[in-house]
N, C-alpha and C. Protein backbone atom coordinates (compact mmCIF):
# COMPACT_ATOMS: atom_id res chain seq x y z
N UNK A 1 0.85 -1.18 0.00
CA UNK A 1 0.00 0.00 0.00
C UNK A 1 0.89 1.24 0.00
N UNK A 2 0.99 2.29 -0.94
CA UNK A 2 1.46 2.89 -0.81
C UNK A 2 1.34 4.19 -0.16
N UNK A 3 2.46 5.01 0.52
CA UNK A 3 2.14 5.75 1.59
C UNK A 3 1.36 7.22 1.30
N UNK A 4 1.52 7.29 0.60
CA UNK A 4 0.31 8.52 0.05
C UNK A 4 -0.77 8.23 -1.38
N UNK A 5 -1.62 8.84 -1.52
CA UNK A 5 -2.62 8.14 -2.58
C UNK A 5 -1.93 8.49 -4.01
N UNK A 6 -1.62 7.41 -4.62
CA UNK A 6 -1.28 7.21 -5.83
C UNK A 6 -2.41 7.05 -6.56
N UNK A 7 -1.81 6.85 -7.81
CA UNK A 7 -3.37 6.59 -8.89
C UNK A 7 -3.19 5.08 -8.34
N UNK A 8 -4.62 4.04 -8.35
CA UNK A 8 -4.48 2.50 -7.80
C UNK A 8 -4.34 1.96 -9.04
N UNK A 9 -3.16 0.43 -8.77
CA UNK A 9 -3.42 -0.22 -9.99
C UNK A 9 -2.15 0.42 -10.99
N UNK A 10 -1.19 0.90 -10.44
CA UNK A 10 -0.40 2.00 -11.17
C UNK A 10 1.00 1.21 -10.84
N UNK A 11 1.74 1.15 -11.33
CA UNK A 11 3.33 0.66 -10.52
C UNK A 11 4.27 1.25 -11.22
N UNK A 12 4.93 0.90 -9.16
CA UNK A 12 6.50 1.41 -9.66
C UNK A 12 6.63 3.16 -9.46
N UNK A 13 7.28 3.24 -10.13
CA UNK A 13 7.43 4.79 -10.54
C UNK A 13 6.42 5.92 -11.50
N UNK A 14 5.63 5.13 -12.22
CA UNK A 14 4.21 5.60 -12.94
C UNK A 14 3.69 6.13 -11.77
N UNK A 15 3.40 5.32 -10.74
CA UNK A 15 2.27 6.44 -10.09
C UNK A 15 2.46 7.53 -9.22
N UNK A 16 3.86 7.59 -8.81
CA UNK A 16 4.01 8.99 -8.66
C UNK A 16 4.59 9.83 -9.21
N UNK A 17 4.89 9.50 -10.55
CA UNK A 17 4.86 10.56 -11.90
C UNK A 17 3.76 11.05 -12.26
N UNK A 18 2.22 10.18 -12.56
CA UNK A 18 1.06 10.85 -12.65
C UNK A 18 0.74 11.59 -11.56
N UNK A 19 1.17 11.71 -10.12
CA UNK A 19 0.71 11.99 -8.92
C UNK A 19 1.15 13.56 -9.27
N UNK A 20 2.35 14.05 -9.43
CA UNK A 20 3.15 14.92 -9.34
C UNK A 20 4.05 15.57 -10.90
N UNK A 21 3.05 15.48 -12.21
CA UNK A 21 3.71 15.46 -13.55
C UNK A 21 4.80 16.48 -13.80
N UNK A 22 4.62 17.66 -12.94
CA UNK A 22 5.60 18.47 -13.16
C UNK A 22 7.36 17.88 -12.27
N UNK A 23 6.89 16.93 -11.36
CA UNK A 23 8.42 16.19 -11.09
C UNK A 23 9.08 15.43 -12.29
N UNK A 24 7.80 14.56 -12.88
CA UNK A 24 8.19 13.80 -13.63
C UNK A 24 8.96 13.97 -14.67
N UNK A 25 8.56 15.23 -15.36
CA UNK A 25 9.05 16.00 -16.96
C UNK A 25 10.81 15.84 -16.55
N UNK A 26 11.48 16.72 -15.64
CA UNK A 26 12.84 16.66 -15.67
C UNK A 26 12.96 14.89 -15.00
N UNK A 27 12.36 14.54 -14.52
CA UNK A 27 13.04 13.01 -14.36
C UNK A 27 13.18 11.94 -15.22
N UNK A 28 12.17 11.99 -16.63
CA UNK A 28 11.97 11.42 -17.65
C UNK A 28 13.46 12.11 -18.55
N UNK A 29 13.23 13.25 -18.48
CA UNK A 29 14.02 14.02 -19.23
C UNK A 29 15.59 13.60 -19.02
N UNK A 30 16.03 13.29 -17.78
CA UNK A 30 17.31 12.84 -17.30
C UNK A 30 17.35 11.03 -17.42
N UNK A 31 16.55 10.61 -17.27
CA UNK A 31 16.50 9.15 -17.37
C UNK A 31 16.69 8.89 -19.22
N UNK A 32 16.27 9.79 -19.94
CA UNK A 32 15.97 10.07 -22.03
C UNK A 32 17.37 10.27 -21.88
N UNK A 33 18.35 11.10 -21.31
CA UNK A 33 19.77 11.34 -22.50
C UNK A 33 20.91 10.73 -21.51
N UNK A 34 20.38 9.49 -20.03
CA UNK A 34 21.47 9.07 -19.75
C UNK A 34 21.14 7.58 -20.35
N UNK A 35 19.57 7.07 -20.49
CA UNK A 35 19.75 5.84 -21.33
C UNK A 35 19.80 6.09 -22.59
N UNK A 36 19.39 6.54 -23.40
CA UNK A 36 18.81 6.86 -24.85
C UNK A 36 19.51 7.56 -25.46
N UNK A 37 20.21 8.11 -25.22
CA UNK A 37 20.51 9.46 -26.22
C UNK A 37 21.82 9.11 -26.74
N UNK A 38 22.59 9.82 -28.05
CA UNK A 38 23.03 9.12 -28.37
C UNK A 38 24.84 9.20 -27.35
N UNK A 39 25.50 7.87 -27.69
CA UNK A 39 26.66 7.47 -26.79
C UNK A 39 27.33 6.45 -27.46
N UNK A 40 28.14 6.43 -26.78
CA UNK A 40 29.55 5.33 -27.10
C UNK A 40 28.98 3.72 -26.91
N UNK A 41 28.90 3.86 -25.10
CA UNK A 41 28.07 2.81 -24.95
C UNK A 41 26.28 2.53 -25.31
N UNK A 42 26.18 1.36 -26.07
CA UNK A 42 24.79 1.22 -26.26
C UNK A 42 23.42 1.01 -25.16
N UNK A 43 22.17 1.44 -25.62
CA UNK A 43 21.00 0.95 -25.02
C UNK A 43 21.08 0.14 -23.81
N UNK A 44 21.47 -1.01 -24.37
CA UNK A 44 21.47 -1.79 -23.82
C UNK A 44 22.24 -1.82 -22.64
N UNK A 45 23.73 -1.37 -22.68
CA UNK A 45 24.73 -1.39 -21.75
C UNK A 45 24.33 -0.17 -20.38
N UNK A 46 23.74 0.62 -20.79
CA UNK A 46 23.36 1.69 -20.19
C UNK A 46 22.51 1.51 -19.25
N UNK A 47 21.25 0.22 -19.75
CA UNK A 47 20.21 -0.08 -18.84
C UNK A 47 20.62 -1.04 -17.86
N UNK A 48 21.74 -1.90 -18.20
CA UNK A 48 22.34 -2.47 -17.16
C UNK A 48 22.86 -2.34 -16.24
N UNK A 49 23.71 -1.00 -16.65
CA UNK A 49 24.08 -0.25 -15.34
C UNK A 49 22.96 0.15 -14.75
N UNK A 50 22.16 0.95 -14.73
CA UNK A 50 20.41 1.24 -13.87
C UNK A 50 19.74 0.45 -13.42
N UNK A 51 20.01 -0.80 -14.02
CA UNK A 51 18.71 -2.13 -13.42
C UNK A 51 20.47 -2.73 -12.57
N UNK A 52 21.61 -3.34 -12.90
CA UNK A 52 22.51 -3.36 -11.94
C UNK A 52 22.41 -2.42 -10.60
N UNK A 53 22.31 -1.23 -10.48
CA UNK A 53 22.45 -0.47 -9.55
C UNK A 53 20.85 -0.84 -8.73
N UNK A 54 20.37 -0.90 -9.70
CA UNK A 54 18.43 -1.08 -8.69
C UNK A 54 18.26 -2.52 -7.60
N UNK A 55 18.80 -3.47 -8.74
CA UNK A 55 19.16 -4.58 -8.11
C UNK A 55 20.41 -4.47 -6.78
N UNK A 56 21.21 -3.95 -6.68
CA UNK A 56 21.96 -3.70 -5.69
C UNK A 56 20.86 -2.68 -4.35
N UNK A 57 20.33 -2.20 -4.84
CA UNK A 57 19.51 -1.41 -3.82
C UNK A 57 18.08 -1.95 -3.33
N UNK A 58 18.09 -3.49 -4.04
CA UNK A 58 17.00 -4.02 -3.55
C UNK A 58 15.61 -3.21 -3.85
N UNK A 59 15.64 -2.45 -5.25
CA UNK A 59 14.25 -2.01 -5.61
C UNK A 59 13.71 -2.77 -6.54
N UNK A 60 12.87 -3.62 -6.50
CA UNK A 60 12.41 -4.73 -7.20
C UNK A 60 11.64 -4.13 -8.44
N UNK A 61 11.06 -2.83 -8.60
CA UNK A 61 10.30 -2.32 -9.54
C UNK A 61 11.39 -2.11 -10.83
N UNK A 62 12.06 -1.15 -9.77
CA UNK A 62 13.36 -0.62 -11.07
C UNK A 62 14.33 -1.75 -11.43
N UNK A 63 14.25 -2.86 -10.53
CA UNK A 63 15.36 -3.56 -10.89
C UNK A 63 14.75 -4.49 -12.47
N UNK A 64 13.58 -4.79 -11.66
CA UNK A 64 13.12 -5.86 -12.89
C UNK A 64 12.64 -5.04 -14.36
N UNK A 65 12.27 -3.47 -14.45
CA UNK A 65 12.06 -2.71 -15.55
C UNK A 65 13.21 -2.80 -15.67
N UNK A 66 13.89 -2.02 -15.14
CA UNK A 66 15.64 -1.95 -16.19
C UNK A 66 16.46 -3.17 -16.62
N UNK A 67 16.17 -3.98 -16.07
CA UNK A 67 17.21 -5.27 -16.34
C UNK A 67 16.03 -5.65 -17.47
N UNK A 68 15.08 -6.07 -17.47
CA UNK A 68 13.93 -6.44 -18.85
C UNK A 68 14.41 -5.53 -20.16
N UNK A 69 14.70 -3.77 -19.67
CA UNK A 69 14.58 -3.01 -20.86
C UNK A 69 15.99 -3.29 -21.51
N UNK A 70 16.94 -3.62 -20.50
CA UNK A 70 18.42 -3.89 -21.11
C UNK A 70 18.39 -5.27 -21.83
N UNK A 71 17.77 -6.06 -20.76
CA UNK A 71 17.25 -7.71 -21.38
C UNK A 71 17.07 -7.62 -23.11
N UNK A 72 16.38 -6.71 -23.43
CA UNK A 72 15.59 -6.69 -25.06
C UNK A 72 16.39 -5.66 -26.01
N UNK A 73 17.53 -5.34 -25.28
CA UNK A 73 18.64 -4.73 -26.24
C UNK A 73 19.63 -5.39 -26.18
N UNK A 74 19.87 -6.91 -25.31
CA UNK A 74 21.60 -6.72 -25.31
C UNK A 74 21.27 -8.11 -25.92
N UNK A 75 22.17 -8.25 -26.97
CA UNK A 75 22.66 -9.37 -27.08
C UNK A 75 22.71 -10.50 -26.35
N UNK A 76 22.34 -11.60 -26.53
CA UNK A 76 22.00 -12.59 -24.91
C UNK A 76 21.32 -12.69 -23.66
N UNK A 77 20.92 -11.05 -23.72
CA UNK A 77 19.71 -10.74 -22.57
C UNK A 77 19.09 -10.91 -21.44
N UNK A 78 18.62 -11.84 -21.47
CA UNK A 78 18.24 -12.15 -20.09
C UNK A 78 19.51 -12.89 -19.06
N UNK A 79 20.44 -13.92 -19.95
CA UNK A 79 21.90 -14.52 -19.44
C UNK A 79 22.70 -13.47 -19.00
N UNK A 80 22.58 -12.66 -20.08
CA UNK A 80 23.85 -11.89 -19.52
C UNK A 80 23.85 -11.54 -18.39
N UNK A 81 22.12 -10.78 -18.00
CA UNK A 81 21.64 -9.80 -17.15
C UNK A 81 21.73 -11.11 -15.62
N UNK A 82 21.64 -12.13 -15.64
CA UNK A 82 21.62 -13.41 -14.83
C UNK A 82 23.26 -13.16 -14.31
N UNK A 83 24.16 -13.62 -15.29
CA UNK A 83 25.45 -13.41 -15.34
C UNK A 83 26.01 -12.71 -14.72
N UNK A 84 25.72 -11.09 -14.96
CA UNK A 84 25.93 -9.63 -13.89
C UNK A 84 25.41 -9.77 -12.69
N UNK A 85 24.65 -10.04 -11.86
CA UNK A 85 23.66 -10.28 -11.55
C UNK A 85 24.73 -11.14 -10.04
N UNK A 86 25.33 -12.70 -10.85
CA UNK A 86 25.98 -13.36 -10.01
C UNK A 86 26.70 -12.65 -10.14
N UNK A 87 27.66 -12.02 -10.63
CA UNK A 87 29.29 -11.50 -10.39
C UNK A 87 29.33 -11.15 -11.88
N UNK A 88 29.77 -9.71 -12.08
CA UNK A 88 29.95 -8.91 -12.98
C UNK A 88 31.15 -9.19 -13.84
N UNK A 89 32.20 -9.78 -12.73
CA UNK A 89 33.48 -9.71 -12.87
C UNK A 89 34.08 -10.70 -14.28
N UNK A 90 32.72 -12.12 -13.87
CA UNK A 90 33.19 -13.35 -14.69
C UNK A 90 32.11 -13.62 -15.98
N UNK A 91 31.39 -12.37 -16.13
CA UNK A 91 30.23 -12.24 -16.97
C UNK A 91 30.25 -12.20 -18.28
N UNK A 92 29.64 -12.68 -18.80
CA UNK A 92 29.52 -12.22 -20.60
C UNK A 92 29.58 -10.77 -21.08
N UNK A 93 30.62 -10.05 -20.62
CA UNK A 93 30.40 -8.40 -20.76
C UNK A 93 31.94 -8.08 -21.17
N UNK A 94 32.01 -7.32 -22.17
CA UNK A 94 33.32 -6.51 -22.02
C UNK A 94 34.17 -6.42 -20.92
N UNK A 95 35.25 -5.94 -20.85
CA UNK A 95 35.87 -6.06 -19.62
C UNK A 95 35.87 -4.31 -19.62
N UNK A 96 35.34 -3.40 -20.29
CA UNK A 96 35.20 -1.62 -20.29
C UNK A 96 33.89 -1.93 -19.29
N UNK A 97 32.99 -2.94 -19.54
CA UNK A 97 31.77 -2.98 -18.66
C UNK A 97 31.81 -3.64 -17.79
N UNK A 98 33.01 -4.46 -17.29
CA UNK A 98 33.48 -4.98 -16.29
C UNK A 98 33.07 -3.59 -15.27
N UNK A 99 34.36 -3.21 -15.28
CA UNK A 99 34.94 -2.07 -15.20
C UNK A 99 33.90 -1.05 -14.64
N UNK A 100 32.87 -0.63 -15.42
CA UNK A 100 32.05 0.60 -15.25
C UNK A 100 30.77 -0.16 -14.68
N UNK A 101 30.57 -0.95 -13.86
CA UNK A 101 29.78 -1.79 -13.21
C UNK A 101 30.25 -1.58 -12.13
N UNK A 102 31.98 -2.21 -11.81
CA UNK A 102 32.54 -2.30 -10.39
C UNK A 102 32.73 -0.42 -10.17
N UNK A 103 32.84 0.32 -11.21
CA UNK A 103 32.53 1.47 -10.54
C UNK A 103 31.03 2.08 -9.75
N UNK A 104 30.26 1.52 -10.53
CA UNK A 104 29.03 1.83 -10.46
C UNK A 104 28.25 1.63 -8.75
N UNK A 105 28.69 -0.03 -8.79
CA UNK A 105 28.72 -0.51 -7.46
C UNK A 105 28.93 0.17 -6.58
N UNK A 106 30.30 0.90 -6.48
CA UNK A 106 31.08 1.47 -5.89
C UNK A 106 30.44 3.06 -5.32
N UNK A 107 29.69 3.69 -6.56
CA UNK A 107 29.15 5.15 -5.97
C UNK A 107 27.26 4.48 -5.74
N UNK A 108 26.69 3.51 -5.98
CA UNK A 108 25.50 2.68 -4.93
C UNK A 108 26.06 2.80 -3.50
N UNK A 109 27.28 2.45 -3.24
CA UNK A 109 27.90 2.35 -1.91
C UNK A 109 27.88 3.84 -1.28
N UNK A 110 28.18 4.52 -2.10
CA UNK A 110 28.88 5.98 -1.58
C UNK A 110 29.58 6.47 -2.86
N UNK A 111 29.29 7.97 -2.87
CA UNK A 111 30.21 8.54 -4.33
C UNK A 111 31.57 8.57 -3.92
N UNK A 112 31.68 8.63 -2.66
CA UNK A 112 33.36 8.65 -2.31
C UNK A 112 33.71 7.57 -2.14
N UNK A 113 33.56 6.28 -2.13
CA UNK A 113 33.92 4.57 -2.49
C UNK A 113 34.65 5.10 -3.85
N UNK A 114 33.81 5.35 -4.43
CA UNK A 114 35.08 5.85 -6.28
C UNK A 114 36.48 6.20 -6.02
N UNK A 115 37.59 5.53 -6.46
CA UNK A 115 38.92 5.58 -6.02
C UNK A 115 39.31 5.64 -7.44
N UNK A 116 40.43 6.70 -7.36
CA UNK A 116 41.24 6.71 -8.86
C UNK A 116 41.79 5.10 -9.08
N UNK A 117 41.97 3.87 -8.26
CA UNK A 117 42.45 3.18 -9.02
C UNK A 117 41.04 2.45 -10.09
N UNK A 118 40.00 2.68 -9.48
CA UNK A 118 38.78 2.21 -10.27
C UNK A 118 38.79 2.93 -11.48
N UNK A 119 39.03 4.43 -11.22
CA UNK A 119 38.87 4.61 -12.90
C UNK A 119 39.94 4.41 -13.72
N UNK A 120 41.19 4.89 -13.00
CA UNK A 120 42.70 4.30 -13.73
C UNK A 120 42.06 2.36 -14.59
N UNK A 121 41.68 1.58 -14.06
CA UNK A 121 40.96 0.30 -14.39
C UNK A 121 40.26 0.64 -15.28
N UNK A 122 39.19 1.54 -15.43
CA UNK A 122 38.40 2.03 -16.28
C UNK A 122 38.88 2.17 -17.35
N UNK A 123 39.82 2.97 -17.33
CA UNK A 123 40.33 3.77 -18.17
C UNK A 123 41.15 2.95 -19.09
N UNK A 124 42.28 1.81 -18.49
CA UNK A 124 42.93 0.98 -19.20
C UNK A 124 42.07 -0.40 -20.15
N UNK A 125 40.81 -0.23 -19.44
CA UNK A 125 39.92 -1.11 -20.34
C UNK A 125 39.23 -0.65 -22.16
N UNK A 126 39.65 0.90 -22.23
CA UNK A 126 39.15 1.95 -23.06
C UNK A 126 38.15 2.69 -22.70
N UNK A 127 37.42 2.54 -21.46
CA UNK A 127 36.27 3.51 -21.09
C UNK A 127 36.93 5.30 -21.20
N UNK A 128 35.99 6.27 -21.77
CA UNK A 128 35.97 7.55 -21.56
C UNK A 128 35.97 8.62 -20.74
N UNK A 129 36.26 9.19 -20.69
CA UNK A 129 35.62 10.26 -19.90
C UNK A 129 34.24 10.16 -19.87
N UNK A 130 33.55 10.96 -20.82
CA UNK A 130 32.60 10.61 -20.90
C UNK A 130 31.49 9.28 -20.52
N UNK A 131 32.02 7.80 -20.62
CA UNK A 131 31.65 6.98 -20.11
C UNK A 131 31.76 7.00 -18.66
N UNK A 132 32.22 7.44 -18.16
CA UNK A 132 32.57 7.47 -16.93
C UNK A 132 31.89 8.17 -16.35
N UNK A 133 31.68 9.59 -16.20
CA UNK A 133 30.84 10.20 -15.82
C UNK A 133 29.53 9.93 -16.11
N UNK A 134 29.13 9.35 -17.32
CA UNK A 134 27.79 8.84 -17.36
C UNK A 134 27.22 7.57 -16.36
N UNK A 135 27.97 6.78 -16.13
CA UNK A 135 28.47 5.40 -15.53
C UNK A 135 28.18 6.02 -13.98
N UNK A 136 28.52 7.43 -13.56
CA UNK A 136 28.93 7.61 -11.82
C UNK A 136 26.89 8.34 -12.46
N UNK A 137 26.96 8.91 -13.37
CA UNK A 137 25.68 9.45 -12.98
C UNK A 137 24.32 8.84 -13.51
N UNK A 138 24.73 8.00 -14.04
CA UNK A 138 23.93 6.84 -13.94
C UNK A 138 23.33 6.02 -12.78
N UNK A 139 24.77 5.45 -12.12
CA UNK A 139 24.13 4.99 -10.93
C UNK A 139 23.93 5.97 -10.02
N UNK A 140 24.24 7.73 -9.89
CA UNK A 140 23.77 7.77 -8.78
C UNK A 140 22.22 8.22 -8.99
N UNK A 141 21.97 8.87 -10.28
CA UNK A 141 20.45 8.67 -10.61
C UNK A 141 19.36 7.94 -9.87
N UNK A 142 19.99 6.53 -10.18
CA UNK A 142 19.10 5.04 -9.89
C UNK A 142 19.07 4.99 -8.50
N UNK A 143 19.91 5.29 -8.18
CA UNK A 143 20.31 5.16 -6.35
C UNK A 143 18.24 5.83 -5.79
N UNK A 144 18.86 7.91 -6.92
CA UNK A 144 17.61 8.29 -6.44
C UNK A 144 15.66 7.92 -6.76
N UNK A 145 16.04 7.51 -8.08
CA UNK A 145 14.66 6.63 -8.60
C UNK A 145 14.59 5.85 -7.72
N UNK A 146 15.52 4.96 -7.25
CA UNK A 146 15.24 3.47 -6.53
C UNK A 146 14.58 4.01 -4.77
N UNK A 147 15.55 5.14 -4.36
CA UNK A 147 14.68 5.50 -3.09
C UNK A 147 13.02 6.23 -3.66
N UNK A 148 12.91 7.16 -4.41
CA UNK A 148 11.66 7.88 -4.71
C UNK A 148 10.61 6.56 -4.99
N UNK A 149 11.15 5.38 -5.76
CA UNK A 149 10.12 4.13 -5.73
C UNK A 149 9.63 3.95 -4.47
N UNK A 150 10.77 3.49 -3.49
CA UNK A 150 10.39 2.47 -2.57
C UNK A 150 10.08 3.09 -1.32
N UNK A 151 10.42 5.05 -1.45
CA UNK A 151 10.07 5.51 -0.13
C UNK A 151 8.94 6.22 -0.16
N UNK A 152 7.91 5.89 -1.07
CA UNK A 152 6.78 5.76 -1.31
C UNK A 152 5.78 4.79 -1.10
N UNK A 153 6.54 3.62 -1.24
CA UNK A 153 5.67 1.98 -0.91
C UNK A 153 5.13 2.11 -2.28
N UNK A 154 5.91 2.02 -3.78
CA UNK A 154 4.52 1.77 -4.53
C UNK A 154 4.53 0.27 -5.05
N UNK A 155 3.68 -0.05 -5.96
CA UNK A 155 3.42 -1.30 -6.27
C UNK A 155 4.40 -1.92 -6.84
N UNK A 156 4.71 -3.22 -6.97
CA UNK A 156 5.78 -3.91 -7.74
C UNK A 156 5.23 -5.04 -8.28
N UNK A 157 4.51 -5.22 -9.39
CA UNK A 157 3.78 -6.27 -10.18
C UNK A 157 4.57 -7.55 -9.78
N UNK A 158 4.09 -8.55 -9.54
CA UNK A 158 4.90 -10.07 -9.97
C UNK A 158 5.17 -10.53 -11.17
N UNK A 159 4.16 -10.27 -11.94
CA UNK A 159 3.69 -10.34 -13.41
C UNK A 159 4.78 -9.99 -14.47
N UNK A 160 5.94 -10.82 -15.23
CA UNK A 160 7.13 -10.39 -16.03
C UNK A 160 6.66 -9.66 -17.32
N UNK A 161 4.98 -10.20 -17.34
CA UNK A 161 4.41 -9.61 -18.71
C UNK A 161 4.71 -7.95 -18.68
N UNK A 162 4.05 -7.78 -17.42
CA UNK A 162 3.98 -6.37 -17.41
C UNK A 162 4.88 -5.64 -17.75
N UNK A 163 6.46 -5.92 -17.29
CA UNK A 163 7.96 -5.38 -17.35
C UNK A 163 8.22 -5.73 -18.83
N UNK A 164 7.51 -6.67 -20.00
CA UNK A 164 8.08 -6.86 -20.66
C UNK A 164 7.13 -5.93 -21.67
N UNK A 165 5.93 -5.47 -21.20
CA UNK A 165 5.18 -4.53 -22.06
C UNK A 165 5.48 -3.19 -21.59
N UNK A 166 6.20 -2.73 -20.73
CA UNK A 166 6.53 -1.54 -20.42
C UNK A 166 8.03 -1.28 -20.97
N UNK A 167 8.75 -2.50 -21.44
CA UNK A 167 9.91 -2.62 -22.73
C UNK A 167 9.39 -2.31 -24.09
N UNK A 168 8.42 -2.48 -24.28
CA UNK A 168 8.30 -2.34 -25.44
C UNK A 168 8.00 -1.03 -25.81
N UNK A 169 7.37 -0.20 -24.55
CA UNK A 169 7.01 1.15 -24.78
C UNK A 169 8.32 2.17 -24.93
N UNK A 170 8.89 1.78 -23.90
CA UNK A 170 10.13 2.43 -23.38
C UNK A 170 10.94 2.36 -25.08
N UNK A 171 11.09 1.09 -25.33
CA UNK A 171 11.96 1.09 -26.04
C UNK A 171 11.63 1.75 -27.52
N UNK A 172 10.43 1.58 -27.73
CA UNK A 172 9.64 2.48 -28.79
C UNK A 172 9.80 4.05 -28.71
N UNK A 173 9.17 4.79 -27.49
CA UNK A 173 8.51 5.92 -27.28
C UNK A 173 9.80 6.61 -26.83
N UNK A 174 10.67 6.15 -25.77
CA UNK A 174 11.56 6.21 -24.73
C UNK A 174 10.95 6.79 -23.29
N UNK A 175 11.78 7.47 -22.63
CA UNK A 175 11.26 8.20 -21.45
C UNK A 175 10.28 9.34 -21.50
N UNK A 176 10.57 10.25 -22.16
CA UNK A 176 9.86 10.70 -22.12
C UNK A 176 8.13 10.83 -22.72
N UNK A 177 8.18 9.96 -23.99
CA UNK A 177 7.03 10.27 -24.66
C UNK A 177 6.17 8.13 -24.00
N UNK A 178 6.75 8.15 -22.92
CA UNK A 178 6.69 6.38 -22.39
C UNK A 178 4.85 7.01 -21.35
N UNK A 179 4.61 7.88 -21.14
CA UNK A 179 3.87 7.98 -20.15
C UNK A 179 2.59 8.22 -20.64
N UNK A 180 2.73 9.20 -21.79
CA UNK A 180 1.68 9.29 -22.58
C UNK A 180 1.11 8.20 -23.53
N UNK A 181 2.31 7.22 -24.02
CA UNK A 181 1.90 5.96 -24.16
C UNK A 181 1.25 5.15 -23.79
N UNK A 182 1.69 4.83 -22.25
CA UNK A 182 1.34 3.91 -21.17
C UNK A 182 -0.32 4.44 -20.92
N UNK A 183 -0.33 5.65 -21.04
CA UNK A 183 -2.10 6.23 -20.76
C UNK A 183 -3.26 5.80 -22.20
């Protein structure tokens, strides 16, 4: 039950985006050009880091949307996302996404856990600047979606259909034009 009246029947993060639309616009808006927009690293790699970081924070809404939306872009998909999941380290992933995972982890923990030898690592794998900073603000994004989910109490479907039809929107519409869809 969630702690203030949401729309019912709503999950996740939908219902207190409809609750509050003028929060939503810049949160869609920041969630559109750190997954979506265009980059070095792909779609796919991007949502892994966000559903990685959700899953580390134990938000079951964001974890299972983002790991589904990365699921239906990456190559191997659901394994891989299994793979990361057990240990990043020994995973079906680049070793640049090795890399920008164990950083990622690292600012979930705390932004000051980030140690130059993590990005020096980073860095010798070919990750960017740019990747990098997307990578620290990526997860600390998710950190804040994952509390605004869950310190709300909102719903978290059991249902994989649902996460896998809210992929299809996402991945169509993206973030921002995903809500007007979903309605």
């Amino acid at each position: 039950m969630p702690h203030i009246d949401l729309p019912e029947g709503v999950p996740g993060i939908i219902g207190p985006m409809m609750f509050r639309p003028e929060t939503a616009k810049p949160l869609n808006e920041l969630a559109e050009v750190l997954l979506r927009g265009d980059h070095s690293l792909s779609r796919g790699e991007r949502e892994l880091i966000a559903g990685y970081v959700s899953w580390l924070n134990n938000c079951t809404f964001c974890s299972r949307s983002h790991n589904t939306f990365a699921a239906v872009q990456l190559e191997d998909g659901w394994s891989v996302i299994d793979a990361v999941k057990a240990d990043p380290s020994t995973a079906p992933i680049s070793d640049k996404m090795k890399a920008l995972l164990a950083i990622a982890a690292k600012v979930q923990q705390g932004g000051s856990n980030v140690t130059e030898a993590d990005i020096a690592a980073a860095r010798a794998e070919g990750a960017t600047d740019v990747e990098i900073h997307d990578t620290v603000l990526i997860a600390a994004a998710f950190c804040m979606y994952n509390r605004y989910v869950d310190g709300l109490a909102t719903w978290a479907p059991d249902e994989q259909e649902i996460y896998d039809s809210t992929a299809a929107v996402i991945v169509e519409h993206g973030y921002v034009g995903s809500l007007d869809a979903m309605s």
